[in-house]
N, C-alpha and C. Protein backbone atom coordinates (compact mmCIF):
# COMPACT_ATOMS: atom_id res chain seq x y z
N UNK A 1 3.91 -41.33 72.99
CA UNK A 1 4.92 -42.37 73.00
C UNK A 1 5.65 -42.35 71.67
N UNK A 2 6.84 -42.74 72.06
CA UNK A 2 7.75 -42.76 70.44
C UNK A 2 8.07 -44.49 70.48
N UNK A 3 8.48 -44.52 68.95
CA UNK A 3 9.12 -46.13 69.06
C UNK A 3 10.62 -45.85 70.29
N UNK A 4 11.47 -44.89 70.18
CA UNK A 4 12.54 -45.47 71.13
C UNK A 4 11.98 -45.73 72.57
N UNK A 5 11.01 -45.13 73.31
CA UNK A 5 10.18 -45.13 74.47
C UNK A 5 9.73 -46.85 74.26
N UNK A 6 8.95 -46.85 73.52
CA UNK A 6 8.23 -48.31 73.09
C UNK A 6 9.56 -49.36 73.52
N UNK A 7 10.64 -49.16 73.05
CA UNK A 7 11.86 -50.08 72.69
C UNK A 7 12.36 -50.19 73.79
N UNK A 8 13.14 -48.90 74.39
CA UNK A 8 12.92 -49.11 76.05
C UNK A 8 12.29 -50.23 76.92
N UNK A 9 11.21 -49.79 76.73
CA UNK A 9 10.07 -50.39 77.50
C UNK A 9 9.78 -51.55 77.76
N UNK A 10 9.94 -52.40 76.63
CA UNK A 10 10.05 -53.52 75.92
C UNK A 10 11.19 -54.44 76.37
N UNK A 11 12.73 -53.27 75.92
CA UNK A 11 14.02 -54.56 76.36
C UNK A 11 14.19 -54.49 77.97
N UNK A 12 13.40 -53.51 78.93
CA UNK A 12 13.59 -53.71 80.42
C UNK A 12 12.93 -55.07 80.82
N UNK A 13 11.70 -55.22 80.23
CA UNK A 13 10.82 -56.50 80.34
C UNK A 13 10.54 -57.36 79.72
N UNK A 14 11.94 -57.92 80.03
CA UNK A 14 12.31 -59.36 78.60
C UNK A 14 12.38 -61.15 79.81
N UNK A 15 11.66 -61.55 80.59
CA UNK A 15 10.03 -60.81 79.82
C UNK A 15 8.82 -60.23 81.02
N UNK A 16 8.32 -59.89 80.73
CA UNK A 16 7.26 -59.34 81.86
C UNK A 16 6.76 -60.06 82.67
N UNK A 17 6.68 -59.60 83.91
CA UNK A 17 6.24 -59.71 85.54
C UNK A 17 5.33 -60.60 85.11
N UNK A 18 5.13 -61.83 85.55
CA UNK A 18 3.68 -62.91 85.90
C UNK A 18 2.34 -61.42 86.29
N UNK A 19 1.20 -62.23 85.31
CA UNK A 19 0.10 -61.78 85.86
C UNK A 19 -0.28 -61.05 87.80
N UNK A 20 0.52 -62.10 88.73
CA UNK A 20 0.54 -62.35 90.44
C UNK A 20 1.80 -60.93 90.51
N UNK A 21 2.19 -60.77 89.87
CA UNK A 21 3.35 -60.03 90.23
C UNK A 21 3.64 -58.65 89.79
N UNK A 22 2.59 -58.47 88.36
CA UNK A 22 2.80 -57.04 87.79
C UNK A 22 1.95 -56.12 88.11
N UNK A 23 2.45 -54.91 88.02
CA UNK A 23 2.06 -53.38 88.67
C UNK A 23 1.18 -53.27 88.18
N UNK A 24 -0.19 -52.21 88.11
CA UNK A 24 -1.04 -51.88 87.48
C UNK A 24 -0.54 -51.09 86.34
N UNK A 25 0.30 -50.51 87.05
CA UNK A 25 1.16 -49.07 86.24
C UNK A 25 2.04 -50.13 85.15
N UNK A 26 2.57 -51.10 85.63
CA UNK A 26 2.95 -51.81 84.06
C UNK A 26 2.71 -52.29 83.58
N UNK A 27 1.81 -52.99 83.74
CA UNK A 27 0.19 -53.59 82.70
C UNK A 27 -0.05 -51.99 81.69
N UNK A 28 -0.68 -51.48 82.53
CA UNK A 28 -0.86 -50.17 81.47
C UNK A 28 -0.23 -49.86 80.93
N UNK A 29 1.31 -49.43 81.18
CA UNK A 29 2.57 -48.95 80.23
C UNK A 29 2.54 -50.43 78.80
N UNK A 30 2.26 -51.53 79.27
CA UNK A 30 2.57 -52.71 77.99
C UNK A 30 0.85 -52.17 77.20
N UNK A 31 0.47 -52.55 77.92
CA UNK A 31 -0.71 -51.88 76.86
C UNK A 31 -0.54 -50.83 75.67
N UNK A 32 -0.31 -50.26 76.60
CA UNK A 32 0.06 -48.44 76.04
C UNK A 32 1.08 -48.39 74.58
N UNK A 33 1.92 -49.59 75.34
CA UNK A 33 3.17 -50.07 74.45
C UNK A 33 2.29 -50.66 73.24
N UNK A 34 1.70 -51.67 73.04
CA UNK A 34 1.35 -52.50 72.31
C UNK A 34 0.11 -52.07 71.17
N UNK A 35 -0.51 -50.92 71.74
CA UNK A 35 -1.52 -50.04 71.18
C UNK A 35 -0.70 -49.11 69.90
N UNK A 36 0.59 -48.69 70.69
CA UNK A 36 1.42 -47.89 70.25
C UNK A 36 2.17 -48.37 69.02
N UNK A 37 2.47 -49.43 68.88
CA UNK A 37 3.11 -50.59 68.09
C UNK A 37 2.12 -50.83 67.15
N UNK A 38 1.13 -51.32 67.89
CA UNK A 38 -0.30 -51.70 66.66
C UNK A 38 -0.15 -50.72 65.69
N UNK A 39 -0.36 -49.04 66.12
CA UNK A 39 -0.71 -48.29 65.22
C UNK A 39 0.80 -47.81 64.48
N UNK A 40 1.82 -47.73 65.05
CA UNK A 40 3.24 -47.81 64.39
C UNK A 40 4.07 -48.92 63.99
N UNK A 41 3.92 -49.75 63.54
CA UNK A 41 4.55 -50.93 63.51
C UNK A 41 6.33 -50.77 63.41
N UNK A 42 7.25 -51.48 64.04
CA UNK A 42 8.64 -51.51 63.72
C UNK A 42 9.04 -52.56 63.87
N UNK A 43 9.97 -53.14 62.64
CA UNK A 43 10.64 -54.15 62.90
C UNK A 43 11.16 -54.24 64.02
N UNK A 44 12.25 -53.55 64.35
CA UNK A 44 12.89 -53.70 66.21
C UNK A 44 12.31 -54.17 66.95
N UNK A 45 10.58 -54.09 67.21
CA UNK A 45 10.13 -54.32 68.11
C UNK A 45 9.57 -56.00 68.12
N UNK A 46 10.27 -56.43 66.97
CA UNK A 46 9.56 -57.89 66.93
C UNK A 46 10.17 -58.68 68.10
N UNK A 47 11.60 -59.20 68.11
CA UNK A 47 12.05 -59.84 69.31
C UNK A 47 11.75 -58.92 71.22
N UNK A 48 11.35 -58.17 70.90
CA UNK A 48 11.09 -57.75 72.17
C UNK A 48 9.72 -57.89 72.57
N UNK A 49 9.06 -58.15 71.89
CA UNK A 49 7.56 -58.64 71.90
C UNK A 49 7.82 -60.01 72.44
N UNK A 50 8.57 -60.60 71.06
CA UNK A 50 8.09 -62.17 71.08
C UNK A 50 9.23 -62.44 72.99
N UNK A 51 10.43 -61.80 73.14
CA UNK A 51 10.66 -61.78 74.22
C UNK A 51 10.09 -61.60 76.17
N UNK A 52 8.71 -61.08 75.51
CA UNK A 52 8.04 -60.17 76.76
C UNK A 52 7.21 -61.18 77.44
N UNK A 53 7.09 -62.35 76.49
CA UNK A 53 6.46 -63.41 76.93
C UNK A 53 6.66 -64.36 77.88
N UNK A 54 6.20 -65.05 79.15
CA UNK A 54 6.48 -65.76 80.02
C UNK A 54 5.19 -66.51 80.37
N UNK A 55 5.46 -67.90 81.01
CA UNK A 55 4.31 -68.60 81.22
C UNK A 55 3.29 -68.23 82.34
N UNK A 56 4.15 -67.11 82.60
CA UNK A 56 2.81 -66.00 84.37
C UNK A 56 2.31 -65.10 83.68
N UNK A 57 2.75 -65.15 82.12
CA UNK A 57 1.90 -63.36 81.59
C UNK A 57 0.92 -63.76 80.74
N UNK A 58 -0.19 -63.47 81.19
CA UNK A 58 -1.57 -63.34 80.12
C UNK A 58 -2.00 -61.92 80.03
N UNK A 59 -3.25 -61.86 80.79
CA UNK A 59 -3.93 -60.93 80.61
C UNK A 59 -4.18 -60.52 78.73
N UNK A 60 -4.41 -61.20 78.57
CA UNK A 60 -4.78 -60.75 77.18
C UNK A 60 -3.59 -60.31 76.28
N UNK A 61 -2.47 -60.50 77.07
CA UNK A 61 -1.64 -59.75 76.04
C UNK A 61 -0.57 -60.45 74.88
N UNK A 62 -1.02 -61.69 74.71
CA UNK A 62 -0.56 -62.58 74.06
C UNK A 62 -1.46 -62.41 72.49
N UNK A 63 -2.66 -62.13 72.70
CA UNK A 63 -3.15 -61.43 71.70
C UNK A 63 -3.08 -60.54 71.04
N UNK A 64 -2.63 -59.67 71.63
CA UNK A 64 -2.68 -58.06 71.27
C UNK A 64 -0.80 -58.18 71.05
N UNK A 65 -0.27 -59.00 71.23
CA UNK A 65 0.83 -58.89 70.75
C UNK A 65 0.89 -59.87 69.17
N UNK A 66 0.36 -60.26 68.97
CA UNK A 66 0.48 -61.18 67.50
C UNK A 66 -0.66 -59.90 66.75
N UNK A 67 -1.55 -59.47 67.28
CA UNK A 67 -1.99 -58.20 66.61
C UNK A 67 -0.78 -56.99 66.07
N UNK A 68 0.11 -56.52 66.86
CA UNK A 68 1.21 -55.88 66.20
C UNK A 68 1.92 -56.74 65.21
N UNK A 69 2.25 -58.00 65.25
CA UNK A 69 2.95 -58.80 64.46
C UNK A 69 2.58 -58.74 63.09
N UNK A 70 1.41 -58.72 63.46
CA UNK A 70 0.27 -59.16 62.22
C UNK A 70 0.17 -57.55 60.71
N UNK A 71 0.63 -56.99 61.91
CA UNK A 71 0.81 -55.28 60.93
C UNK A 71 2.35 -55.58 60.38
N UNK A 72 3.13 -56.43 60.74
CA UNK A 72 4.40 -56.46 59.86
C UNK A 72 4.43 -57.42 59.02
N UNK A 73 5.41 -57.05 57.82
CA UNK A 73 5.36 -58.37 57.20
C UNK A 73 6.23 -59.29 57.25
N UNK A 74 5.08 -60.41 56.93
CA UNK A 74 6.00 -62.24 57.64
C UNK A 74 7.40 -61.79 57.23
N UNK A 75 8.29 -61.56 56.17
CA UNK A 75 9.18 -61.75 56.12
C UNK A 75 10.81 -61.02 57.96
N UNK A 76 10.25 -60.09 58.13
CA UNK A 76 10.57 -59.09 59.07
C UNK A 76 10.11 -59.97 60.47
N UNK A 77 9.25 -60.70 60.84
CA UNK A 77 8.97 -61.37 62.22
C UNK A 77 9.34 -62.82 61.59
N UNK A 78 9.06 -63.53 60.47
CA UNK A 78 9.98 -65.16 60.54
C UNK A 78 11.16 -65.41 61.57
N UNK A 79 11.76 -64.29 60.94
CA UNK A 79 13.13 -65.07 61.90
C UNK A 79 13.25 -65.29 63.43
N UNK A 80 12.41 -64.01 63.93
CA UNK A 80 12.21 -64.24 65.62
C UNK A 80 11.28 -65.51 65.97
N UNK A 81 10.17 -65.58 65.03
CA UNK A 81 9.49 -66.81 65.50
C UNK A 81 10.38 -67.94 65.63
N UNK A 82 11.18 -68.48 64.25
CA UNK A 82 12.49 -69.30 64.40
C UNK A 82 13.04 -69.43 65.58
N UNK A 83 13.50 -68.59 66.14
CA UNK A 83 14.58 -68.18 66.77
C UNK A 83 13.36 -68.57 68.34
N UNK A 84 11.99 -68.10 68.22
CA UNK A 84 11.22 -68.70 69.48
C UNK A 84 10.66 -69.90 69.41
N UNK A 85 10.58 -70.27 68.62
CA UNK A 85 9.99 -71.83 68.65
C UNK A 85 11.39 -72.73 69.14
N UNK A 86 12.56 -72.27 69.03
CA UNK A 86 13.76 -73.16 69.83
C UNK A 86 14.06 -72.76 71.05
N UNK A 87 13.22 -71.51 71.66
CA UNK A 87 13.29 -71.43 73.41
C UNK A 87 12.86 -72.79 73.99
N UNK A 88 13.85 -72.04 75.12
CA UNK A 88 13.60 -73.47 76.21
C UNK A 88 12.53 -73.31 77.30
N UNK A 89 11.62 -72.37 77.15
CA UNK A 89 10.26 -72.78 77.70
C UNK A 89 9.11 -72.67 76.91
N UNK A 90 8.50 -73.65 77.23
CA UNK A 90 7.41 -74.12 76.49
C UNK A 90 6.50 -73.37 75.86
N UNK A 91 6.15 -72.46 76.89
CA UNK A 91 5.05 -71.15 77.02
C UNK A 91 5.48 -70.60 74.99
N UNK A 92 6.74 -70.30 75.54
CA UNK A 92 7.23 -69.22 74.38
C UNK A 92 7.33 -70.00 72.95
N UNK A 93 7.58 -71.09 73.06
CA UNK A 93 7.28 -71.99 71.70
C UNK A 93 5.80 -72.14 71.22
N UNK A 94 5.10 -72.42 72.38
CA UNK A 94 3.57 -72.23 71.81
C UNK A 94 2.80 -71.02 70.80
N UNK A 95 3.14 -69.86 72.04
CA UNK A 95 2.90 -68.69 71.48
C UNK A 95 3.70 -68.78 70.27
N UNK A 96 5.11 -68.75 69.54
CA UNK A 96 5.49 -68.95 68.65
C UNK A 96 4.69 -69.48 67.01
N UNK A 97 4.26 -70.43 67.79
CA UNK A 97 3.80 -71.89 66.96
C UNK A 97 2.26 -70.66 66.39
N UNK A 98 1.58 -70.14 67.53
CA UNK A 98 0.52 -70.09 67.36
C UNK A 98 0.68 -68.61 66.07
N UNK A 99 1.51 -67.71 66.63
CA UNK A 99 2.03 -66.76 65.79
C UNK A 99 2.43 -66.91 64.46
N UNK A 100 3.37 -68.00 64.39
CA UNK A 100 3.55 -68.62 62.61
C UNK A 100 2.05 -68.91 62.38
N UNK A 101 0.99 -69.14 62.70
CA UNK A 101 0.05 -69.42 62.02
C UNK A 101 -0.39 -68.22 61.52
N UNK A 102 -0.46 -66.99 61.76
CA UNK A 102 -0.51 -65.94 61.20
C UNK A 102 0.11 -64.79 60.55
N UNK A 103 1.42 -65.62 60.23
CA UNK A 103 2.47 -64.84 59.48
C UNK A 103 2.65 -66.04 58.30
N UNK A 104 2.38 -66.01 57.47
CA UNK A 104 2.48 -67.13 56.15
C UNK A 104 3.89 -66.64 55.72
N UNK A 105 4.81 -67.82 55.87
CA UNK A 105 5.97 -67.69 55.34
C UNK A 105 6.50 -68.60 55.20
N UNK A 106 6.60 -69.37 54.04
CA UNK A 106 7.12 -70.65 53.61
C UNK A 106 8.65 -71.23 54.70
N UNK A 107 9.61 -69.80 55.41
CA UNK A 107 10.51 -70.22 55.79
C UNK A 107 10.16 -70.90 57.30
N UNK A 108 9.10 -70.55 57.53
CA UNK A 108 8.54 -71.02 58.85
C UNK A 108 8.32 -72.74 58.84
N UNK A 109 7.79 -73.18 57.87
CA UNK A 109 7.45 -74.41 57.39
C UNK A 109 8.76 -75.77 58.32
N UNK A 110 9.88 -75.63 57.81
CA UNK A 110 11.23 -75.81 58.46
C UNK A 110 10.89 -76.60 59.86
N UNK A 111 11.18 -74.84 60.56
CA UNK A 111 11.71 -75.22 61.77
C UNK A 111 10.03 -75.55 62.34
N UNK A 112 9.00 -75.40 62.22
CA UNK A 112 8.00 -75.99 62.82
C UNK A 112 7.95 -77.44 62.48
N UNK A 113 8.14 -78.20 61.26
CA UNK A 113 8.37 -79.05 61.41
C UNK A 113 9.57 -79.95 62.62
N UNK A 114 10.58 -79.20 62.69
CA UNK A 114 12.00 -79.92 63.40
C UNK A 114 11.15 -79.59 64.85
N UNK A 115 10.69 -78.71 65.01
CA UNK A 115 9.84 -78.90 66.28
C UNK A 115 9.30 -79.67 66.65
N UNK A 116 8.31 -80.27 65.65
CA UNK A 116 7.08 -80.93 65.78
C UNK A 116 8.62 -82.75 65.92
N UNK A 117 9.20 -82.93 65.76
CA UNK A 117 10.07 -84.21 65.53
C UNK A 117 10.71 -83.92 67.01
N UNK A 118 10.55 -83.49 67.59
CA UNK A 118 11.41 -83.25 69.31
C UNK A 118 10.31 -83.15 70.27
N UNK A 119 9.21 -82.14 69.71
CA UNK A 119 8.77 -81.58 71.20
C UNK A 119 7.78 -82.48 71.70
N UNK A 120 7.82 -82.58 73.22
CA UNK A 120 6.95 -83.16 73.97
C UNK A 120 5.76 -82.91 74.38
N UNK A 121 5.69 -81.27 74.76
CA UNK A 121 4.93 -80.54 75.16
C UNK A 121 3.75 -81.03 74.38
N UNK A 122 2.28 -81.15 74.72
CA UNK A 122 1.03 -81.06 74.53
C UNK A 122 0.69 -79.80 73.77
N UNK A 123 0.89 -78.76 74.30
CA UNK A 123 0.17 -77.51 73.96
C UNK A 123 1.49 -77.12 72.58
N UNK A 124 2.69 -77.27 73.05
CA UNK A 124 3.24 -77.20 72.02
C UNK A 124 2.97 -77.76 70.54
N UNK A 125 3.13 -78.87 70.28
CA UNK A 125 2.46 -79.53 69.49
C UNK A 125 1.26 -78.89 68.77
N UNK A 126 0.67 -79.00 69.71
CA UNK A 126 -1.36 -78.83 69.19
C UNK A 126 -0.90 -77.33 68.26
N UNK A 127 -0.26 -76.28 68.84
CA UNK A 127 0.20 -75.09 68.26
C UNK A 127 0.61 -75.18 67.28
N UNK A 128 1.51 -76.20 66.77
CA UNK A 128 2.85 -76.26 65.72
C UNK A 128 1.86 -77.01 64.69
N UNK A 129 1.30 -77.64 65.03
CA UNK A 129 0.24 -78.71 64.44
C UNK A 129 -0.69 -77.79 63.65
N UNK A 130 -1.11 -76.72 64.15
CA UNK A 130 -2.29 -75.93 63.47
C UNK A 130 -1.24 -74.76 62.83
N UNK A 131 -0.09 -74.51 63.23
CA UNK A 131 0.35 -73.76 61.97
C UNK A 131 0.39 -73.72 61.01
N UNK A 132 0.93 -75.66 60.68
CA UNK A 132 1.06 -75.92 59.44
C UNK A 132 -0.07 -76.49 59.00
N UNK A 133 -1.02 -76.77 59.50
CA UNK A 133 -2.71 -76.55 58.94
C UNK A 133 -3.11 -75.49 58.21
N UNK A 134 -2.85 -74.61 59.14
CA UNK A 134 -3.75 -73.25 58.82
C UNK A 134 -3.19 -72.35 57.79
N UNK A 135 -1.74 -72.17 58.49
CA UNK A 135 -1.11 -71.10 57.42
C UNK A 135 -0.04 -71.44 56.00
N UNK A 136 0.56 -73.17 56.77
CA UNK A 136 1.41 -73.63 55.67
C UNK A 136 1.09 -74.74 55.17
N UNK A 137 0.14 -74.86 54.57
CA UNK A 137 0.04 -76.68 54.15
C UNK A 137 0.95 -77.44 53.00
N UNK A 138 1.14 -75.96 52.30
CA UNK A 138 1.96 -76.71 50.54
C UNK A 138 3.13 -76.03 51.33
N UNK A 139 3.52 -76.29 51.93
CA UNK A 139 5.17 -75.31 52.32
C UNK A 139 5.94 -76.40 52.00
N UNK A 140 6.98 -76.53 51.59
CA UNK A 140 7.99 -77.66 51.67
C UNK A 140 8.51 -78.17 52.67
């Protein structure tokens, strides 16, 4: 696999098939993808990650995608988290929320707060709530 293959792969499934709905063959290809990423990291591939996400997709891969994240640095994924914690489904703000907790970046501090002053969501919250626990407490 190359990153442009990876990138491909990625902006066709923005965002990927519900758990009920995806192929075996593309479960494996995101895997494949995300393994591939782990061990190559690229900026490009941050919004197409944080994009791939939907409230039908688990399978584990909500993990293994903040695992690639986690090989870049905060400064290079901040802005997509930004930019996902103001989607308009819930799912993708969580994951967001939960992701700033493992990218320490003072610019994150912000908009998780302006989150935390709007959102309704339960799970949202509890997410946004332990970001700035865990990863930002002295952030401004």
């Amino acid at each position: 696999m190359t990153h442009t293959e990876a990138l491909s792969f990625l902006s066709l499934h923005q965002p990927m098939p519900g758990d009920s709905e995806i192929s075996p063959e593309t479960a494996d290809r995101f895997i494949e993808t995300l393994r591939f990423l782990e061990e190559n990291p690229h900026p490009a591939a941050v919004p197409f990650l944080i994009g791939s996400v939907s409230e039908h997709t688990g399978l584990g891969m909500y993990e293994h995608i903040g695992f690639v994240l986690r090989k870049l640095p905060p400064y290079e994924v901040a802005p997509h988290l930004i930019q996902a914690l103001k989607h308009g489904e819930a799912t993708t703000r969580a994951r967001a929320a939960w992701w700033a907790a493992d990218c320490p970046c003072p610019a994150l501090a912000k908009p998780i707060r302006d989150l935390l002053a709007v959102e309704q969501d339960p799970q949202v919250r509890y997410a946004a709530e332990s970001a700035l626990q865990v990863c930002l407490p002295n952030a401004p």
